[in-house]
Protein backbone atom coordinates (compact mmCIF):
# COMPACT_ATOMS: atom_id res chain seq x y z
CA UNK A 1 0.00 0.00 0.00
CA UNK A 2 1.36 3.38 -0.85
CA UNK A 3 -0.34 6.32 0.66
CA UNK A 4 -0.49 9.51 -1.22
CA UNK A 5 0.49 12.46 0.76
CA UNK A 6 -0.71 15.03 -2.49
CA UNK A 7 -3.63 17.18 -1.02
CA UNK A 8 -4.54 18.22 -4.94
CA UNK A 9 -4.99 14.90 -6.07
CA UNK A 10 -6.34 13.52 -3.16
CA UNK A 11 -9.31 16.21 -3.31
CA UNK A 12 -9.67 17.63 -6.85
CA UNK A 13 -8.76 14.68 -9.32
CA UNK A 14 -10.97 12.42 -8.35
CA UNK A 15 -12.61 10.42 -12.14
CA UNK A 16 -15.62 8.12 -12.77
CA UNK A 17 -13.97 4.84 -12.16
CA UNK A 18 -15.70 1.72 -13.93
CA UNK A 19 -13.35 -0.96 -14.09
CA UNK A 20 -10.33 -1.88 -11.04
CA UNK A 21 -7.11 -4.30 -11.63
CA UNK A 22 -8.59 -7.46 -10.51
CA UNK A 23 -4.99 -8.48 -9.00
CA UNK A 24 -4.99 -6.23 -6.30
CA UNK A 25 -6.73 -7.58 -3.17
CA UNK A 26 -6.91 -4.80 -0.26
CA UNK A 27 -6.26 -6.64 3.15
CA UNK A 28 -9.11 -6.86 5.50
CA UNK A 29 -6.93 -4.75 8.05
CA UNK A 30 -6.13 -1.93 5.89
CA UNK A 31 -9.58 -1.89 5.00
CA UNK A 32 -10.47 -1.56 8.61
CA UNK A 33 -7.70 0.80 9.37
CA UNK A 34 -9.70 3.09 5.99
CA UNK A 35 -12.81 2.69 8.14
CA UNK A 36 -11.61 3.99 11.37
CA UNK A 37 -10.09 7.00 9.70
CA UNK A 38 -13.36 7.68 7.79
CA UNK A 39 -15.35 7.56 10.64
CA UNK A 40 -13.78 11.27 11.52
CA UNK A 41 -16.21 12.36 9.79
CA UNK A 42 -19.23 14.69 11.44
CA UNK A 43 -21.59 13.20 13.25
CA UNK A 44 -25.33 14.51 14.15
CA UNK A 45 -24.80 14.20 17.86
CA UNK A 46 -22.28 12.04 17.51
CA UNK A 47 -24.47 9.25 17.48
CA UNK A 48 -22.64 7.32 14.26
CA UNK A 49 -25.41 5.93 12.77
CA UNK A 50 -23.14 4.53 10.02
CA UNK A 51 -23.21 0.51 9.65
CA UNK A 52 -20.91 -1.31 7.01
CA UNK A 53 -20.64 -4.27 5.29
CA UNK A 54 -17.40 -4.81 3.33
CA UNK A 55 -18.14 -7.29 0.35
CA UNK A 56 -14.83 -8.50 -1.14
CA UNK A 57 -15.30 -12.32 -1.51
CA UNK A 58 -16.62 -14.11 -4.41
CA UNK A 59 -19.70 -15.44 -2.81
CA UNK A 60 -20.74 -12.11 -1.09
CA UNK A 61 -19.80 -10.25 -4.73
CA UNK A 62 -22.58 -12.60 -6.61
CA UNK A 63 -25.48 -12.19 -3.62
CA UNK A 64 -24.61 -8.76 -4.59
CA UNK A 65 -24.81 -8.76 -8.54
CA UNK A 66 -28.72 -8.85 -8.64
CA UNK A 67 -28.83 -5.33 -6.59
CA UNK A 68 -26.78 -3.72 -8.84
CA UNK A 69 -27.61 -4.11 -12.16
CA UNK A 70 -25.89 -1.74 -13.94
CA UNK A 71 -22.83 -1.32 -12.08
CA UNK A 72 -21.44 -4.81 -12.20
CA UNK A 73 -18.40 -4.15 -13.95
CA UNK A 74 -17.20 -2.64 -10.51
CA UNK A 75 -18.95 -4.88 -8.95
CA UNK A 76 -16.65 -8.25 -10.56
CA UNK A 77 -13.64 -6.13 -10.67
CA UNK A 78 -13.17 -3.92 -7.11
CA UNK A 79 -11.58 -5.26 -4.60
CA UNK A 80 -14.62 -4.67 -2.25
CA UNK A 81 -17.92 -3.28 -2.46
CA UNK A 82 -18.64 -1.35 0.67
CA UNK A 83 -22.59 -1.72 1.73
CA UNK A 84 -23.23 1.81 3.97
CA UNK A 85 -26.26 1.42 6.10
CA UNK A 86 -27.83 3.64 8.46
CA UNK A 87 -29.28 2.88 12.13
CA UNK A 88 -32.34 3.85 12.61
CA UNK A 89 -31.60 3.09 16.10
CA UNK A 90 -27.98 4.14 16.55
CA UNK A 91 -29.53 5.98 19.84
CA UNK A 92 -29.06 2.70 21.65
CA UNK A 93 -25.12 3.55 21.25
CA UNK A 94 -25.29 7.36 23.13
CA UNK A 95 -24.23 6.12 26.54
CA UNK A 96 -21.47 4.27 25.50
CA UNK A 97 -20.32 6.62 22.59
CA UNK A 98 -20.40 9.76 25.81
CA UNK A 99 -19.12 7.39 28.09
CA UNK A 100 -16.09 6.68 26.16
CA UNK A 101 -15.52 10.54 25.51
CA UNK A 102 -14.93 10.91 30.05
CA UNK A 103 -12.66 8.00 29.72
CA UNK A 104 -10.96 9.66 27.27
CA UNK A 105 -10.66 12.67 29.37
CA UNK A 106 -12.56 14.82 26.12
CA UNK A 107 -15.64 15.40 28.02
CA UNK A 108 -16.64 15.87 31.85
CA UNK A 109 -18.85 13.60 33.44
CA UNK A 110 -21.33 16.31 33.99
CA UNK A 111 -21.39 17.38 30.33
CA UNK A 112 -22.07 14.13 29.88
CA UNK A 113 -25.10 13.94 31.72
CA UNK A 114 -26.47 17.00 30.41
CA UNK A 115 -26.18 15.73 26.89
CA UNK A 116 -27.59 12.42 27.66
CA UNK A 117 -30.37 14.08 29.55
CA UNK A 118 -31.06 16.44 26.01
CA UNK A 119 -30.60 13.53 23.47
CA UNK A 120 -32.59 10.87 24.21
CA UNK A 121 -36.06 13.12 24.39
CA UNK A 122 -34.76 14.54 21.26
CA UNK A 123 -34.90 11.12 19.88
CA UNK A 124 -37.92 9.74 21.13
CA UNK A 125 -40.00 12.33 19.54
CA UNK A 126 -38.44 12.72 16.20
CA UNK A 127 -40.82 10.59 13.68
CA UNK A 128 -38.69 7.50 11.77
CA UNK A 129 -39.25 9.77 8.40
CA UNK A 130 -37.15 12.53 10.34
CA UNK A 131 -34.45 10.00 11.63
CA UNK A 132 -34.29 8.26 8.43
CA UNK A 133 -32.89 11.73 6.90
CA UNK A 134 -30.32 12.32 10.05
CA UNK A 135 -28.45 8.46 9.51
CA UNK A 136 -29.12 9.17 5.73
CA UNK A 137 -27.19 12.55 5.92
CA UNK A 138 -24.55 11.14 8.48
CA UNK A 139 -23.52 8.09 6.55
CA UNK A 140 -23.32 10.20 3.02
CA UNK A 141 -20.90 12.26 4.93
CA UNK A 142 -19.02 9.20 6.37
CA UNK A 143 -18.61 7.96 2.57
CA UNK A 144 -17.30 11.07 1.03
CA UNK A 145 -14.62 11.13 3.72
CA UNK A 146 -13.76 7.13 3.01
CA UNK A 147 -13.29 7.93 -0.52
CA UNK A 148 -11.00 10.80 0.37
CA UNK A 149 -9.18 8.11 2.65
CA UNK A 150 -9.04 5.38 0.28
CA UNK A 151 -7.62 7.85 -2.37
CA UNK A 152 -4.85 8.73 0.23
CA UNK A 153 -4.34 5.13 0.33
CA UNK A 154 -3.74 4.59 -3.24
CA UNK A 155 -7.06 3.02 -3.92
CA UNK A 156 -9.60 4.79 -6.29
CA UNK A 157 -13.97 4.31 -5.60
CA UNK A 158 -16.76 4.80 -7.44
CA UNK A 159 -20.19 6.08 -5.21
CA UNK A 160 -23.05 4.18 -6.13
CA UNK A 161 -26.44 5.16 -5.35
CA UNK A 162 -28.31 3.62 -8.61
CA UNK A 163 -29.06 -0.07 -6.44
CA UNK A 164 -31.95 -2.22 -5.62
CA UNK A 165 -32.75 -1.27 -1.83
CA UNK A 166 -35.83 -4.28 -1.43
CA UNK A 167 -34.03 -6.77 0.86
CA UNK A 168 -30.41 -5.93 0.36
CA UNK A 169 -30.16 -5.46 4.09
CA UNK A 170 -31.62 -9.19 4.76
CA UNK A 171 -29.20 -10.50 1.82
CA UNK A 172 -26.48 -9.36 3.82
CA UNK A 173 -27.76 -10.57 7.19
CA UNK A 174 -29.18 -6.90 8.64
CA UNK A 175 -32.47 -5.95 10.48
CA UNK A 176 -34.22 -4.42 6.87
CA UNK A 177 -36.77 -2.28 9.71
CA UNK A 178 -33.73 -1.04 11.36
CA UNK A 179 -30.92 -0.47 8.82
CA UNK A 180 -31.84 1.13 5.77
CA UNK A 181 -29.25 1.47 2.86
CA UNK A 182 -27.43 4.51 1.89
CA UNK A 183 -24.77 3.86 -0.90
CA UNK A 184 -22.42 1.67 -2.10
CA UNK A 185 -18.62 2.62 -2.38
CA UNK A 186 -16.82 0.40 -4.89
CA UNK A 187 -12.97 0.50 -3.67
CA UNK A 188 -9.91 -1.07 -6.20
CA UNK A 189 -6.91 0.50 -8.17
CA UNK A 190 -8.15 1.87 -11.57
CA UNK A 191 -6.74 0.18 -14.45
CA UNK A 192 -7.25 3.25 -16.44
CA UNK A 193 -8.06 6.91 -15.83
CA UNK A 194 -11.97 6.95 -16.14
CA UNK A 195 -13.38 9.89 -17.40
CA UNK A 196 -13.43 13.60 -15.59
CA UNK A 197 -17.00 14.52 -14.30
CA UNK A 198 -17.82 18.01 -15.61
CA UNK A 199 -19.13 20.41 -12.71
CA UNK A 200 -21.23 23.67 -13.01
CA UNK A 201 -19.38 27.02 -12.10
CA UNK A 202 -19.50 27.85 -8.44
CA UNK A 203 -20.89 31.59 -9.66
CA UNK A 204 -24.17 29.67 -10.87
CA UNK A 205 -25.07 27.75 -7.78
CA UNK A 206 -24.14 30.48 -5.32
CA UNK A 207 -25.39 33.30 -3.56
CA UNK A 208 -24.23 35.68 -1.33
CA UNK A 209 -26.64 38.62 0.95
């Protein structure tokens, strides 16, 4: 693994990528070390609702094939398919997640009261259509920040949001009423360059008063 230290082409050269070297296998712990580095990333309440499922075998690469229909050129050739999910009830994780922080010495016990004492109301009254967009939101900022890791890596990823939904959480072993799927993050070495992704001016999609 070679990590690329070059903020430019980490960040702005970043190109449609359809089709990875199938020879280069990314090992489980790297892939876990990507994951714990992309997990910086901001957090409504710091709940994490993010949930992952790292496809890179065979088997788990053809129960995938029928969700993704037309994206099964990265799907044969990636080294993993990355399944984001969101937890509809990543609540159940606040008192360990603010526990950890005093441990840590990042947070007082008494601040973590109070925010314990202000999130779980919060919670309990926000209807599942409201919580759906929070973990939705969260875990679509988790996977821009893993493709910006797995770039620095030396790996390139394709987003992937064009996938059957309808019981690709039970295919995959998951609660379907409690983790709902986000995107799927293709992760390999290009073989080629892909193509450049034009983008509209920032003068026509801004404003300022």
């Amino acid at each position: 693994m070679m990590k690329n230290n070059n903020f430019s082409d980490v960040v702005f050269n970043r190109r449609s990528i359809r089709v990875y070297d199938e020879s280069i296998k990314i090992e489980r712990q790297e892939m876990l070390e990507m994951i714990n580095e992309a997990v910086k990333a901001p957090s409504s309440m710091n709940l994490q609702p993010w949930r992952f499922v790292v496809v890179d075998t065979p088997e788990g690469k053809e129960k995938l094939k029928p969700f993704i229909r037309f994206n099964t050129r990265q799907n044969d050739t990636s080294s993993a398919m990355l399944l984001i999910f969101g937890d509809m009830e990543s609540v159940e994780y606040a008192e360990e997640i603010y526990n950890a922080a005093v441990d840590a010495g990042t947070m007082s016990q008494e601040m973590r009261d109070k925010q314990m004492e202000a999130i779980i109301p919060i919670y309990q009254n926000l209807t599942r259509e409201k919580i759906n967009d929070v973990v939705k939101i969260d875990s679509s900022l988790f996977a821009m920040q893993m493709m910006l890791v797995a770039r620095h890596h030396g790996y390139d990823t394709n987003a992937i949001g064009g996938f059957i939904e309808d019981n690709l959480a039970e295919t995959f072993g998951l609660d379907s009423t409690r983790y709902v799927p986000v995107l799927i993050l293709s992760i390999g070495r290009a073989i080629d360059k892909g193509y450049e992704s034009m983008r509209l001016d920032a003068e026509r999609l801004t404003s300022f008063k």
